[in-house]
ModelCIF file with pLDDT and N, C-alpha, C, O atoms, coordinates in Angstrom:
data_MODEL
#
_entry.id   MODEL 
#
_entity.id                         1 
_entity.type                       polymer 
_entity.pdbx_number_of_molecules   1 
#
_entity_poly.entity_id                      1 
_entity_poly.type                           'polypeptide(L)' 
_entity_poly.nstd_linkage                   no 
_entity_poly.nstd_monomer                   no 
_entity_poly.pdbx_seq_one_letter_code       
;(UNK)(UNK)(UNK)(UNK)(UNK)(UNK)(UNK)(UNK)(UNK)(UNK)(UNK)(UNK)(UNK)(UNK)(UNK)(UNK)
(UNK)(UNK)(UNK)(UNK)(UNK)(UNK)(UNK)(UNK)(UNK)(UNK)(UNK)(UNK)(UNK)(UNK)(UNK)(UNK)
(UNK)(UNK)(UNK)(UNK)(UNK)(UNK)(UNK)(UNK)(UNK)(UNK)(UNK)(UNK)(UNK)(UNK)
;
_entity_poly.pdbx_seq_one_letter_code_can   XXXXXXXXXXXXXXXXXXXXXXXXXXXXXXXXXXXXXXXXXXXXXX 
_entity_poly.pdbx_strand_id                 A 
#
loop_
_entity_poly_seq.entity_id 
_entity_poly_seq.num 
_entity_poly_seq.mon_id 
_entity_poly_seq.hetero 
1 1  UNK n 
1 2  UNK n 
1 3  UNK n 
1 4  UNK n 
1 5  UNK n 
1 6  UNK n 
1 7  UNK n 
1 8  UNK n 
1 9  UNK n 
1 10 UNK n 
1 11 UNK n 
1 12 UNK n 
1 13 UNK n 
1 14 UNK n 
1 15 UNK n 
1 16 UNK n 
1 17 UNK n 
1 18 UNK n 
1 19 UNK n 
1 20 UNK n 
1 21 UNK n 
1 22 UNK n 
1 23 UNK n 
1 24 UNK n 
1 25 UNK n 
1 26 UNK n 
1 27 UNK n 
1 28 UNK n 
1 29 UNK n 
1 30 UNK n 
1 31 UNK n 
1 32 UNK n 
1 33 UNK n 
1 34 UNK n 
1 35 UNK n 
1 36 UNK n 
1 37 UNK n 
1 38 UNK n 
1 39 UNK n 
1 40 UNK n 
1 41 UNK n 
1 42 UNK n 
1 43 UNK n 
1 44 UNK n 
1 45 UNK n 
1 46 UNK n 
#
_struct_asym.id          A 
_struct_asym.entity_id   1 
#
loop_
_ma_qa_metric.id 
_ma_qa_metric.mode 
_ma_qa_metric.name 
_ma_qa_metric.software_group_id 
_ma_qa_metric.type 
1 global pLDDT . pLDDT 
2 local  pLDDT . pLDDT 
#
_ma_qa_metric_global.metric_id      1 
_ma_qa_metric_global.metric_value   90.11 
_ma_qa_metric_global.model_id       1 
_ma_qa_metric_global.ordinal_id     1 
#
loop_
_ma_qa_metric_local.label_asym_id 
_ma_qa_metric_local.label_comp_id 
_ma_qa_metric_local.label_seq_id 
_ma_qa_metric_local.metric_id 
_ma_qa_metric_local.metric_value 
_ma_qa_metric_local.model_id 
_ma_qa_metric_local.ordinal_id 
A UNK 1  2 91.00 1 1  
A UNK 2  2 91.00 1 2  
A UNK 3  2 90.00 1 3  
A UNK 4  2 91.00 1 4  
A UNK 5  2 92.00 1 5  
A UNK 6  2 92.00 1 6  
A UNK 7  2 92.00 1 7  
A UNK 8  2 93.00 1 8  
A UNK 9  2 94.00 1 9  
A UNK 10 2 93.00 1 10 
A UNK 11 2 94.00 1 11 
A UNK 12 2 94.00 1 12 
A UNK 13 2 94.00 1 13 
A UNK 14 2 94.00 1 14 
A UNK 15 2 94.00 1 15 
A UNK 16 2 94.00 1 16 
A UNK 17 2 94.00 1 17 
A UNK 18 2 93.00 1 18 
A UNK 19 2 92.00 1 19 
A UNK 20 2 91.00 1 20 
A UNK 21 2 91.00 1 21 
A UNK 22 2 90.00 1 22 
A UNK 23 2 88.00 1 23 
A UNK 24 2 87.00 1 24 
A UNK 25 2 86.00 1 25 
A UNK 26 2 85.00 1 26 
A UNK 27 2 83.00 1 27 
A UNK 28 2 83.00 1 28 
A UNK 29 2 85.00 1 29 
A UNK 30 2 83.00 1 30 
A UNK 31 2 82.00 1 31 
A UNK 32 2 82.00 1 32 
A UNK 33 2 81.00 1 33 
A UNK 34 2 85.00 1 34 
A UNK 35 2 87.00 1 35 
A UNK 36 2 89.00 1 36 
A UNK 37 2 90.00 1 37 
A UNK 38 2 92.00 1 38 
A UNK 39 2 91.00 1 39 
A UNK 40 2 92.00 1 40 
A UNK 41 2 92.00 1 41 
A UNK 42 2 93.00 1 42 
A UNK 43 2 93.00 1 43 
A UNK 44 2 94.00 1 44 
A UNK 45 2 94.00 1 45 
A UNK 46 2 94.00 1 46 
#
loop_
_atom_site.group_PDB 
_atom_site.id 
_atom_site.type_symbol 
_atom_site.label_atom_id 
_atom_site.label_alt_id 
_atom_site.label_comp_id 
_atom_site.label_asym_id 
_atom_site.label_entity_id 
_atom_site.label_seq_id 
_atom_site.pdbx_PDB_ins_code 
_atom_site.Cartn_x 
_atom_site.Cartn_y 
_atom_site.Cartn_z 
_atom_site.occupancy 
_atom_site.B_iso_or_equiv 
_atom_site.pdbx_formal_charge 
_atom_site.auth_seq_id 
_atom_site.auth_comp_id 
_atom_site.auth_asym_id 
_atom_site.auth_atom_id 
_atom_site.pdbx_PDB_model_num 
ATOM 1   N N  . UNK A 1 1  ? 0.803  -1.228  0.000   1.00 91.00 ? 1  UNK A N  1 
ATOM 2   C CA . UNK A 1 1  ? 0.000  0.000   0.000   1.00 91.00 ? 1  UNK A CA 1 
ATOM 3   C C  . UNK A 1 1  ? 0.838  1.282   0.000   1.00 91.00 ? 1  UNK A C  1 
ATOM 4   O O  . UNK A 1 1  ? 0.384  2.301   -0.520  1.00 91.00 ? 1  UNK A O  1 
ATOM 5   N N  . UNK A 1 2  ? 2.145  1.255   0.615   1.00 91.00 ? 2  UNK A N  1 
ATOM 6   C CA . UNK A 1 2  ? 2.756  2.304   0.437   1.00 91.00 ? 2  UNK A CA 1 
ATOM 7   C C  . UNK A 1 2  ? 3.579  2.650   -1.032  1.00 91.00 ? 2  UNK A C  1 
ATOM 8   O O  . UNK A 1 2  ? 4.130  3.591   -1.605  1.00 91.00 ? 2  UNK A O  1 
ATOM 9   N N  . UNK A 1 3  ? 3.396  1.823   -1.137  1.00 90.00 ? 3  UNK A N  1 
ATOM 10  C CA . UNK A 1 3  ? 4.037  1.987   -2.667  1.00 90.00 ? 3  UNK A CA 1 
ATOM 11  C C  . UNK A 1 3  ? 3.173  2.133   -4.246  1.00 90.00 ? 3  UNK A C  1 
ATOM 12  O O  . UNK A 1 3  ? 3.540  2.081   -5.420  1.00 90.00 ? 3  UNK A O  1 
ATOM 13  N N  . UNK A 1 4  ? 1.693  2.365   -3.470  1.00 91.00 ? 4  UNK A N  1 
ATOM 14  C CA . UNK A 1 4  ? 0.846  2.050   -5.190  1.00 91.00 ? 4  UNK A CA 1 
ATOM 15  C C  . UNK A 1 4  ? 0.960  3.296   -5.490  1.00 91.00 ? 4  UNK A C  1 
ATOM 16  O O  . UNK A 1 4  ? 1.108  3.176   -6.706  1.00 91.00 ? 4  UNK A O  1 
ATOM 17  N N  . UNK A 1 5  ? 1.007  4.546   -5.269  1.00 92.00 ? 5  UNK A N  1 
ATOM 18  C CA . UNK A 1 5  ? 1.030  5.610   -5.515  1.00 92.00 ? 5  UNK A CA 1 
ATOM 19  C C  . UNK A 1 5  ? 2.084  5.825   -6.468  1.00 92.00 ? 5  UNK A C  1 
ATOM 20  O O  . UNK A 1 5  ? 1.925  6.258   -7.609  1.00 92.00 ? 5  UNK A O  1 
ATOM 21  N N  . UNK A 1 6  ? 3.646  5.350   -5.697  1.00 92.00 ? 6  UNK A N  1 
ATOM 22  C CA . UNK A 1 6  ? 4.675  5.412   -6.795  1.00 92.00 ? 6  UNK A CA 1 
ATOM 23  C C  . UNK A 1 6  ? 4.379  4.111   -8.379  1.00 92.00 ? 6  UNK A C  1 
ATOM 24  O O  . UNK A 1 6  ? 4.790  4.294   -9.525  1.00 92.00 ? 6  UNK A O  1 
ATOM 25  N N  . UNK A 1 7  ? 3.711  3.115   -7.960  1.00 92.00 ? 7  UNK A N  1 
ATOM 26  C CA . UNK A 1 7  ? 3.545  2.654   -9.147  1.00 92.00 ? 7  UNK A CA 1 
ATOM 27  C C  . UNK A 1 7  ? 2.506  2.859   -9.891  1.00 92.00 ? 7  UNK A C  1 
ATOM 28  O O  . UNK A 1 7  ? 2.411  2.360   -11.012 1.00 92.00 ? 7  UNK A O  1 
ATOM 29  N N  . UNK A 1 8  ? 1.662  3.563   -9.402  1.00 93.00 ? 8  UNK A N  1 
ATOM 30  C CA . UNK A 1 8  ? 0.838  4.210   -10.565 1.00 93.00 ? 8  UNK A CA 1 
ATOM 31  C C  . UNK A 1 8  ? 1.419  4.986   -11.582 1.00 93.00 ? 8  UNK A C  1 
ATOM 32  O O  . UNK A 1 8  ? 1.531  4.734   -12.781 1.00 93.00 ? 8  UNK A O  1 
ATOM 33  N N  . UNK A 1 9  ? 1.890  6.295   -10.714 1.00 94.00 ? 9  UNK A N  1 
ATOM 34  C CA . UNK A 1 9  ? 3.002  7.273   -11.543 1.00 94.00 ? 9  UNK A CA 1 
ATOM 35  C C  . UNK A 1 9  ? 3.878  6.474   -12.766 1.00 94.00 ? 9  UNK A C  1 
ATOM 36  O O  . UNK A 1 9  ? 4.085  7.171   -13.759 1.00 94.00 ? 9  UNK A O  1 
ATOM 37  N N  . UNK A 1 10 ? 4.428  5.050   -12.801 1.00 93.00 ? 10 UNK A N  1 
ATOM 38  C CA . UNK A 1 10 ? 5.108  4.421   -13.681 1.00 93.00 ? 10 UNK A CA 1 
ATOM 39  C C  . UNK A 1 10 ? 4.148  3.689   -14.693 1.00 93.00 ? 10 UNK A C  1 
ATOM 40  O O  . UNK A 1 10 ? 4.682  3.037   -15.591 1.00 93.00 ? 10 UNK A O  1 
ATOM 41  N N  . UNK A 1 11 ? 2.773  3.743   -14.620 1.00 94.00 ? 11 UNK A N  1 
ATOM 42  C CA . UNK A 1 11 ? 1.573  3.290   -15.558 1.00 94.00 ? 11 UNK A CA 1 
ATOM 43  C C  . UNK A 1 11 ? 2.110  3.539   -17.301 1.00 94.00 ? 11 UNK A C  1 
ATOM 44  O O  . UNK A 1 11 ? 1.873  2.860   -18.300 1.00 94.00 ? 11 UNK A O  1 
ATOM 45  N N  . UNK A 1 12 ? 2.677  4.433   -17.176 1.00 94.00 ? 12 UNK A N  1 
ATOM 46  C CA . UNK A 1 12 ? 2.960  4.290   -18.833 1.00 94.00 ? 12 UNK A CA 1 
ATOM 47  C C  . UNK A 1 12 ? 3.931  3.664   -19.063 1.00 94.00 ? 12 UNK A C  1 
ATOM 48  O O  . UNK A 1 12 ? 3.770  3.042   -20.113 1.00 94.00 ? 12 UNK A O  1 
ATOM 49  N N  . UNK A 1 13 ? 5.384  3.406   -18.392 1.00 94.00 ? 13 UNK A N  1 
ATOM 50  C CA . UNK A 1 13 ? 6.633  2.356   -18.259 1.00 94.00 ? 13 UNK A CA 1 
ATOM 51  C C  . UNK A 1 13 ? 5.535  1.030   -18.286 1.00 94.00 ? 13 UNK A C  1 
ATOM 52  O O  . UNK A 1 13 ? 5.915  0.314   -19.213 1.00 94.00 ? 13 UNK A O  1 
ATOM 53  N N  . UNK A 1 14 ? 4.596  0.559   -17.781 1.00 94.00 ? 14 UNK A N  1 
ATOM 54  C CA . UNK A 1 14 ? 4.150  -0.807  -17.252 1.00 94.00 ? 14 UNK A CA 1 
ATOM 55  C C  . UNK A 1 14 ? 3.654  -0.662  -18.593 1.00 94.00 ? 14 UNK A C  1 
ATOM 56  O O  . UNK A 1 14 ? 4.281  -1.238  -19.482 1.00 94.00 ? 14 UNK A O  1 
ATOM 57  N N  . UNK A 1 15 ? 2.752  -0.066  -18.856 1.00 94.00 ? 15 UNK A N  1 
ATOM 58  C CA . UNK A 1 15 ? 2.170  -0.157  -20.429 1.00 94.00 ? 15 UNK A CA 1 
ATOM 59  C C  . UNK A 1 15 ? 3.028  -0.627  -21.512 1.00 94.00 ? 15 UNK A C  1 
ATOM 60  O O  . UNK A 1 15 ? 2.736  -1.554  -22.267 1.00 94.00 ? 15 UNK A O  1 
ATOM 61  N N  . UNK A 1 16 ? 3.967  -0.027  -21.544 1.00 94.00 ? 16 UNK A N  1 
ATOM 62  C CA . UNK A 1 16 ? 5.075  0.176   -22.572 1.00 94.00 ? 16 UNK A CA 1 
ATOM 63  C C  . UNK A 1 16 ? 5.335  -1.484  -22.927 1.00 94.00 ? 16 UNK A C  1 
ATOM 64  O O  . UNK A 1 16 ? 5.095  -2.215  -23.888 1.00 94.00 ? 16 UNK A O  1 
ATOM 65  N N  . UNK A 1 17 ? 5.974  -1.641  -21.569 1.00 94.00 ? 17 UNK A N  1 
ATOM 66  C CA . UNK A 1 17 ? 6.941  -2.996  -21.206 1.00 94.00 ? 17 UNK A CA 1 
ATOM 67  C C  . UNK A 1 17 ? 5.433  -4.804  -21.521 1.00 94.00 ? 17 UNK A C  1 
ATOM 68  O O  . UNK A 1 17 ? 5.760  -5.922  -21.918 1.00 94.00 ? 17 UNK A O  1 
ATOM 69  N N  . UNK A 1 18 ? 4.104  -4.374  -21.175 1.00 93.00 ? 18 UNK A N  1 
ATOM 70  C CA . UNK A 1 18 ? 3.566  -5.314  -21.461 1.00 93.00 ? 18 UNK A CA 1 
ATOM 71  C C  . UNK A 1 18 ? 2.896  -5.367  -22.839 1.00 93.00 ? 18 UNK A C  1 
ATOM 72  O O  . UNK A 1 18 ? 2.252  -6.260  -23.390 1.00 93.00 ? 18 UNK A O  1 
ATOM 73  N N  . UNK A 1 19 ? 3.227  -4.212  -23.198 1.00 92.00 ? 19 UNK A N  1 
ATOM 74  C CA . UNK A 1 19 ? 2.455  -4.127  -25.272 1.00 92.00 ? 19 UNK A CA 1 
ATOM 75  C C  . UNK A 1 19 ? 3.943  -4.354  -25.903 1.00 92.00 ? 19 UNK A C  1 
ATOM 76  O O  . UNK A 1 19 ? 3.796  -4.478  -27.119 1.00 92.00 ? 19 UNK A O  1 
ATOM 77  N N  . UNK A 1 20 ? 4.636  -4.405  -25.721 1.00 91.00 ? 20 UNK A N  1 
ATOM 78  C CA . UNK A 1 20 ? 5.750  -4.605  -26.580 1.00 91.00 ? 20 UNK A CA 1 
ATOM 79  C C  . UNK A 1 20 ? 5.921  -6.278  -26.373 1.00 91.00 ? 20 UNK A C  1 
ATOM 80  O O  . UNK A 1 20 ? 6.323  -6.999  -27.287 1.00 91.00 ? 20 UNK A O  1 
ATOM 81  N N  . UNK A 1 21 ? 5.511  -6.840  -24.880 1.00 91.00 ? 21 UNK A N  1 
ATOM 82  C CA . UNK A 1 21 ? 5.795  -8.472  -24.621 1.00 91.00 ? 21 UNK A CA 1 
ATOM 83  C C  . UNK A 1 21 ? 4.752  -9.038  -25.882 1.00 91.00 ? 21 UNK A C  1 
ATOM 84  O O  . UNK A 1 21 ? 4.980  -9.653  -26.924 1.00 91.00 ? 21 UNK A O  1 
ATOM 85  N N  . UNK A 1 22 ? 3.571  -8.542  -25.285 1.00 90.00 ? 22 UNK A N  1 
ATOM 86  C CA . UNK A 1 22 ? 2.045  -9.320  -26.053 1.00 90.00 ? 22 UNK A CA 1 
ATOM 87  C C  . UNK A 1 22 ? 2.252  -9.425  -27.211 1.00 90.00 ? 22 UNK A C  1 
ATOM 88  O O  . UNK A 1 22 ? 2.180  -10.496 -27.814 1.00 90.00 ? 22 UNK A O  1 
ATOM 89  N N  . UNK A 1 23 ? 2.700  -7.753  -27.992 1.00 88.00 ? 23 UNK A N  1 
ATOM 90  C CA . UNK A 1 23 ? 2.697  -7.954  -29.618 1.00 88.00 ? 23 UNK A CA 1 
ATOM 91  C C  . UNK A 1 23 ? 3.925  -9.071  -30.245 1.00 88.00 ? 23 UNK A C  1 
ATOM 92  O O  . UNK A 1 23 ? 3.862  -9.716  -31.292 1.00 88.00 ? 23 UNK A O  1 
ATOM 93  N N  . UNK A 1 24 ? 5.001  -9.049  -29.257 1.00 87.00 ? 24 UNK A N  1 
ATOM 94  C CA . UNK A 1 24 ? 5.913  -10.274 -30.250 1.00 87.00 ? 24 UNK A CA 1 
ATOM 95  C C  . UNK A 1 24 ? 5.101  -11.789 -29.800 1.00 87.00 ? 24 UNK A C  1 
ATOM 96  O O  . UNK A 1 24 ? 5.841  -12.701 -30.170 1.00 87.00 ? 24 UNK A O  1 
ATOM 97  N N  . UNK A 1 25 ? 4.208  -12.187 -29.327 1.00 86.00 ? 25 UNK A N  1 
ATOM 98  C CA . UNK A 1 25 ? 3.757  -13.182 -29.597 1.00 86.00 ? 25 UNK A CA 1 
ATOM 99  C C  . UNK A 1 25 ? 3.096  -13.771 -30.461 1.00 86.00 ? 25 UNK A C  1 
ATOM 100 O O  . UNK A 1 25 ? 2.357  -13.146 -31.221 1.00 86.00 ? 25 UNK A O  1 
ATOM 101 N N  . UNK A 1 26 ? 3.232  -15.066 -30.510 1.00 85.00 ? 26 UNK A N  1 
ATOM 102 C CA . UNK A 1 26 ? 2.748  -15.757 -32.120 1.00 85.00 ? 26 UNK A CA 1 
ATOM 103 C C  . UNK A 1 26 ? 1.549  -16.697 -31.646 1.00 85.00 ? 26 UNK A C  1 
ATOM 104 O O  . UNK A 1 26 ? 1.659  -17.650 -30.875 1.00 85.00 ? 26 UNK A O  1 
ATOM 105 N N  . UNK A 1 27 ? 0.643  -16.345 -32.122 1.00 83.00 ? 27 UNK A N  1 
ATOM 106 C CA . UNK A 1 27 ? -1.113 -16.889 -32.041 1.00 83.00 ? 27 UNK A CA 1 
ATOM 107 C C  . UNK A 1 27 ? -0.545 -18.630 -31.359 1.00 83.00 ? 27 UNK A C  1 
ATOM 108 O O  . UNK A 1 27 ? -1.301 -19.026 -30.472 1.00 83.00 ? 27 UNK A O  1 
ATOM 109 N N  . UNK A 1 28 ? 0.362  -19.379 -31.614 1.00 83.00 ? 28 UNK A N  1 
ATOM 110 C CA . UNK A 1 28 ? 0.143  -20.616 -30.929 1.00 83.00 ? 28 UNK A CA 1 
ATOM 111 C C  . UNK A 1 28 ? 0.515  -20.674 -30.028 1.00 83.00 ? 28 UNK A C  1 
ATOM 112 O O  . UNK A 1 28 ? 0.309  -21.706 -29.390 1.00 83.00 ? 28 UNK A O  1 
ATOM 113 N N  . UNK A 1 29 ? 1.368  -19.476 -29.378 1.00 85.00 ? 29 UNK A N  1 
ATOM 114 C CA . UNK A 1 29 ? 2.074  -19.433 -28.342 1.00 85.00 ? 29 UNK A CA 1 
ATOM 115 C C  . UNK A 1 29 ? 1.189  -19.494 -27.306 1.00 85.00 ? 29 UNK A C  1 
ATOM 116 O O  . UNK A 1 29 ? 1.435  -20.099 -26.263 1.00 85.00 ? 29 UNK A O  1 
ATOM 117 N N  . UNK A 1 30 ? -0.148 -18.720 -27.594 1.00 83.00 ? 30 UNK A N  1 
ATOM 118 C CA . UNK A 1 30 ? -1.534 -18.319 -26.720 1.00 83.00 ? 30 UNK A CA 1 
ATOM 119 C C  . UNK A 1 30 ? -2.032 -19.584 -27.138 1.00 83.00 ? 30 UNK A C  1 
ATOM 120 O O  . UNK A 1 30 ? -3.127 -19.710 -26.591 1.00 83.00 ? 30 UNK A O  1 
ATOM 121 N N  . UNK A 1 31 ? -1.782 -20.572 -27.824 1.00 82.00 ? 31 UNK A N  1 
ATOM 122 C CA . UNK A 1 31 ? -3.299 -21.611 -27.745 1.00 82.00 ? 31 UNK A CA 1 
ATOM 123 C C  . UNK A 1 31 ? -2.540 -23.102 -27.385 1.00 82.00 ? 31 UNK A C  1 
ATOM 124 O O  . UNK A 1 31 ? -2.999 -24.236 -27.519 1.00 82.00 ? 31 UNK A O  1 
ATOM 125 N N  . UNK A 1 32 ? -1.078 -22.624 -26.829 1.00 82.00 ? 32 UNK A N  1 
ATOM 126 C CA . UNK A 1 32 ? -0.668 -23.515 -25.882 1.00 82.00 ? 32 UNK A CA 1 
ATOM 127 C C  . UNK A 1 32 ? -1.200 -24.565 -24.710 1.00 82.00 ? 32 UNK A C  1 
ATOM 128 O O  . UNK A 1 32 ? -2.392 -24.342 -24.919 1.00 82.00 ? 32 UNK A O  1 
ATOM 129 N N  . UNK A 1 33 ? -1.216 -25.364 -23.830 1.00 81.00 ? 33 UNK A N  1 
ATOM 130 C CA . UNK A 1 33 ? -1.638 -25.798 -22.541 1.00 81.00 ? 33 UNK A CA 1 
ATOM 131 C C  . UNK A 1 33 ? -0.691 -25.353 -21.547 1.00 81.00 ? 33 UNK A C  1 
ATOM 132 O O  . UNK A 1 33 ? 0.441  -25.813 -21.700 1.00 81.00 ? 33 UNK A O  1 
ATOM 133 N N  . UNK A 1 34 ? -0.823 -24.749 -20.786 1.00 85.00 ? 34 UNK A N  1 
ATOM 134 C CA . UNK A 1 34 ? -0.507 -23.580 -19.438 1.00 85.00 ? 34 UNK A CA 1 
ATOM 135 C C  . UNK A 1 34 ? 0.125  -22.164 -20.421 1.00 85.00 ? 34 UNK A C  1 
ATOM 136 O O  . UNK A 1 34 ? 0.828  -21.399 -19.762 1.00 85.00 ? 34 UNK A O  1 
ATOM 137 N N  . UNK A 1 35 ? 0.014  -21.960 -21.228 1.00 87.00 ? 35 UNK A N  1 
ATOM 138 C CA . UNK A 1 35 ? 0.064  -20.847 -21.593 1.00 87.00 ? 35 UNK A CA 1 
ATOM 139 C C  . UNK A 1 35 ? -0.092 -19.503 -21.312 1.00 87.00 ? 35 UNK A C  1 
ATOM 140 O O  . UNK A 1 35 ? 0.498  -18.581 -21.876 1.00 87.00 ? 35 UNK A O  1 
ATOM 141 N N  . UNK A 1 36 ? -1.000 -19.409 -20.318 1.00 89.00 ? 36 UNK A N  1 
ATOM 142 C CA . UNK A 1 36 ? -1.182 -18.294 -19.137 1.00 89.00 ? 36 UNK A CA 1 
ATOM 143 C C  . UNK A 1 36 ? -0.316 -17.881 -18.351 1.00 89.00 ? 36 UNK A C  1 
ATOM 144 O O  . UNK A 1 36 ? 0.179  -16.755 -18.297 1.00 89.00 ? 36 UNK A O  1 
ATOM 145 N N  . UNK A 1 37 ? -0.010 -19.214 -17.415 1.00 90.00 ? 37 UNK A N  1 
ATOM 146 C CA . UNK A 1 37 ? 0.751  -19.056 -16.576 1.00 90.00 ? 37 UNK A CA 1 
ATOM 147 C C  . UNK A 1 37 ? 2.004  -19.201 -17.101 1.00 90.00 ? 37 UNK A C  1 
ATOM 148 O O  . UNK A 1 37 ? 2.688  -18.826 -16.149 1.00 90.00 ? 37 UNK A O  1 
ATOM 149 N N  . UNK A 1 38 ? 2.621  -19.436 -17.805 1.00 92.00 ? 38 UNK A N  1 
ATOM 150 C CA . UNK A 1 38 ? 4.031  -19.252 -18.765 1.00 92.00 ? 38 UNK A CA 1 
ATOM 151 C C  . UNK A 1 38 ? 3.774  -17.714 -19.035 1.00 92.00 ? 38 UNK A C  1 
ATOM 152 O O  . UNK A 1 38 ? 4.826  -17.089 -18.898 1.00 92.00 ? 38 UNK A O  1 
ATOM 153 N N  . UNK A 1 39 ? 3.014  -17.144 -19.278 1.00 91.00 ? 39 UNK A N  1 
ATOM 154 C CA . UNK A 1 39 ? 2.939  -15.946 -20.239 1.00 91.00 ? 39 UNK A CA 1 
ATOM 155 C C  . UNK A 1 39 ? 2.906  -14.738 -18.412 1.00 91.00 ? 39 UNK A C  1 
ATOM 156 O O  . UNK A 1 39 ? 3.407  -13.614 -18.421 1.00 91.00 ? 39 UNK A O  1 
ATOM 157 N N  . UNK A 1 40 ? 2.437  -15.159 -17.506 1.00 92.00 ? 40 UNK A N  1 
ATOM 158 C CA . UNK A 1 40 ? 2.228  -14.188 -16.047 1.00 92.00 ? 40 UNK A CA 1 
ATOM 159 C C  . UNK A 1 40 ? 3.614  -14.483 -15.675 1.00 92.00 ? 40 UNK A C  1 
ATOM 160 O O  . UNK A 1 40 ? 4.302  -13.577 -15.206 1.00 92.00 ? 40 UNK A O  1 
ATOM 161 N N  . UNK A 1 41 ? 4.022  -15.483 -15.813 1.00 92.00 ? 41 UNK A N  1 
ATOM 162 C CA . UNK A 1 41 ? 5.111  -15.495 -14.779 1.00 92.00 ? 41 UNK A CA 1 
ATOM 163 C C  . UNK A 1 41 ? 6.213  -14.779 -15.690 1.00 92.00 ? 41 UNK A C  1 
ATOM 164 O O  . UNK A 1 41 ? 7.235  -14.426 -15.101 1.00 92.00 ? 41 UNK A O  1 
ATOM 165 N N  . UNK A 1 42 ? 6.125  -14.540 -16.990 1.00 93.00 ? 42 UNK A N  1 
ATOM 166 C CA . UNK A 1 42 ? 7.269  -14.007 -18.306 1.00 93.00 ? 42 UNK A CA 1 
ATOM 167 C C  . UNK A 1 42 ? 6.902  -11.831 -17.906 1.00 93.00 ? 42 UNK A C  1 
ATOM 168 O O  . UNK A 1 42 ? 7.567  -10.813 -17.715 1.00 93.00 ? 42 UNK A O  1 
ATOM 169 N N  . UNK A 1 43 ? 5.574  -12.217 -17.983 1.00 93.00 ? 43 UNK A N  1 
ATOM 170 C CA . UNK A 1 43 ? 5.139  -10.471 -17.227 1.00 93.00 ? 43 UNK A CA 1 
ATOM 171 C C  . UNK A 1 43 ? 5.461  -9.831  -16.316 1.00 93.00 ? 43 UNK A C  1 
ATOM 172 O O  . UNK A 1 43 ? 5.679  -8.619  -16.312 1.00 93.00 ? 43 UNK A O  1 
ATOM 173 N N  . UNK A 1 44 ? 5.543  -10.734 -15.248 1.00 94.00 ? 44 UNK A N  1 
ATOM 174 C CA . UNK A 1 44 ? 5.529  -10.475 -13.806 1.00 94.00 ? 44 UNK A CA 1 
ATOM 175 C C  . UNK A 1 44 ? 6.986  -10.290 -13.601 1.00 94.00 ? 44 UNK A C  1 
ATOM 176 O O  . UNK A 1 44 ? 7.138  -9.270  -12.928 1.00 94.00 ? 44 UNK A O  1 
ATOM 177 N N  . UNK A 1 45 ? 8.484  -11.015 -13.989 1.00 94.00 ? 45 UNK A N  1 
ATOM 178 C CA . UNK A 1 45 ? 9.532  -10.847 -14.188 1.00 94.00 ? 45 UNK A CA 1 
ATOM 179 C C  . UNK A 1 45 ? 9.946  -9.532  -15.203 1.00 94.00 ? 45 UNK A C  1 
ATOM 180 O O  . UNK A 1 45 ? 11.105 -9.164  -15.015 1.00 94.00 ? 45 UNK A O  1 
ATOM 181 N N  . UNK A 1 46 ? 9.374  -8.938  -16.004 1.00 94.00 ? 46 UNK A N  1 
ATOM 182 C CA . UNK A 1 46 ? 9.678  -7.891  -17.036 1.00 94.00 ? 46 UNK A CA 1 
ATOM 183 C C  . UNK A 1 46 ? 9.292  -6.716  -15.794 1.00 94.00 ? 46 UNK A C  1 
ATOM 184 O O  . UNK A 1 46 ? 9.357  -5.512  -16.042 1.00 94.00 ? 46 UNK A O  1 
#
């Protein structure tokens, strides 16, 4: 809680960093099995 304030302020860095991940992906990459969670835990590290 003390910190959402400063990470709001970085909302366009977070933007940036997860539209640049999504767009290099390739349609089978998403129609994988655990593909989600491969793809959160690849987000969540960036």
């Amino acid at each position: 809680p003390a910190r959402a304030a400063m990470v709001t302020e970085q909302m366009p860095r977070i933007l940036d960093v997860l539209n640049s991940y999504l767009h290099a992906l390739e349609p089978h990459q998403l129609e994988e099995a655990g593909a989600l969670a491969r793809l959160r835990g690849q987000m969540l590290r960036r």
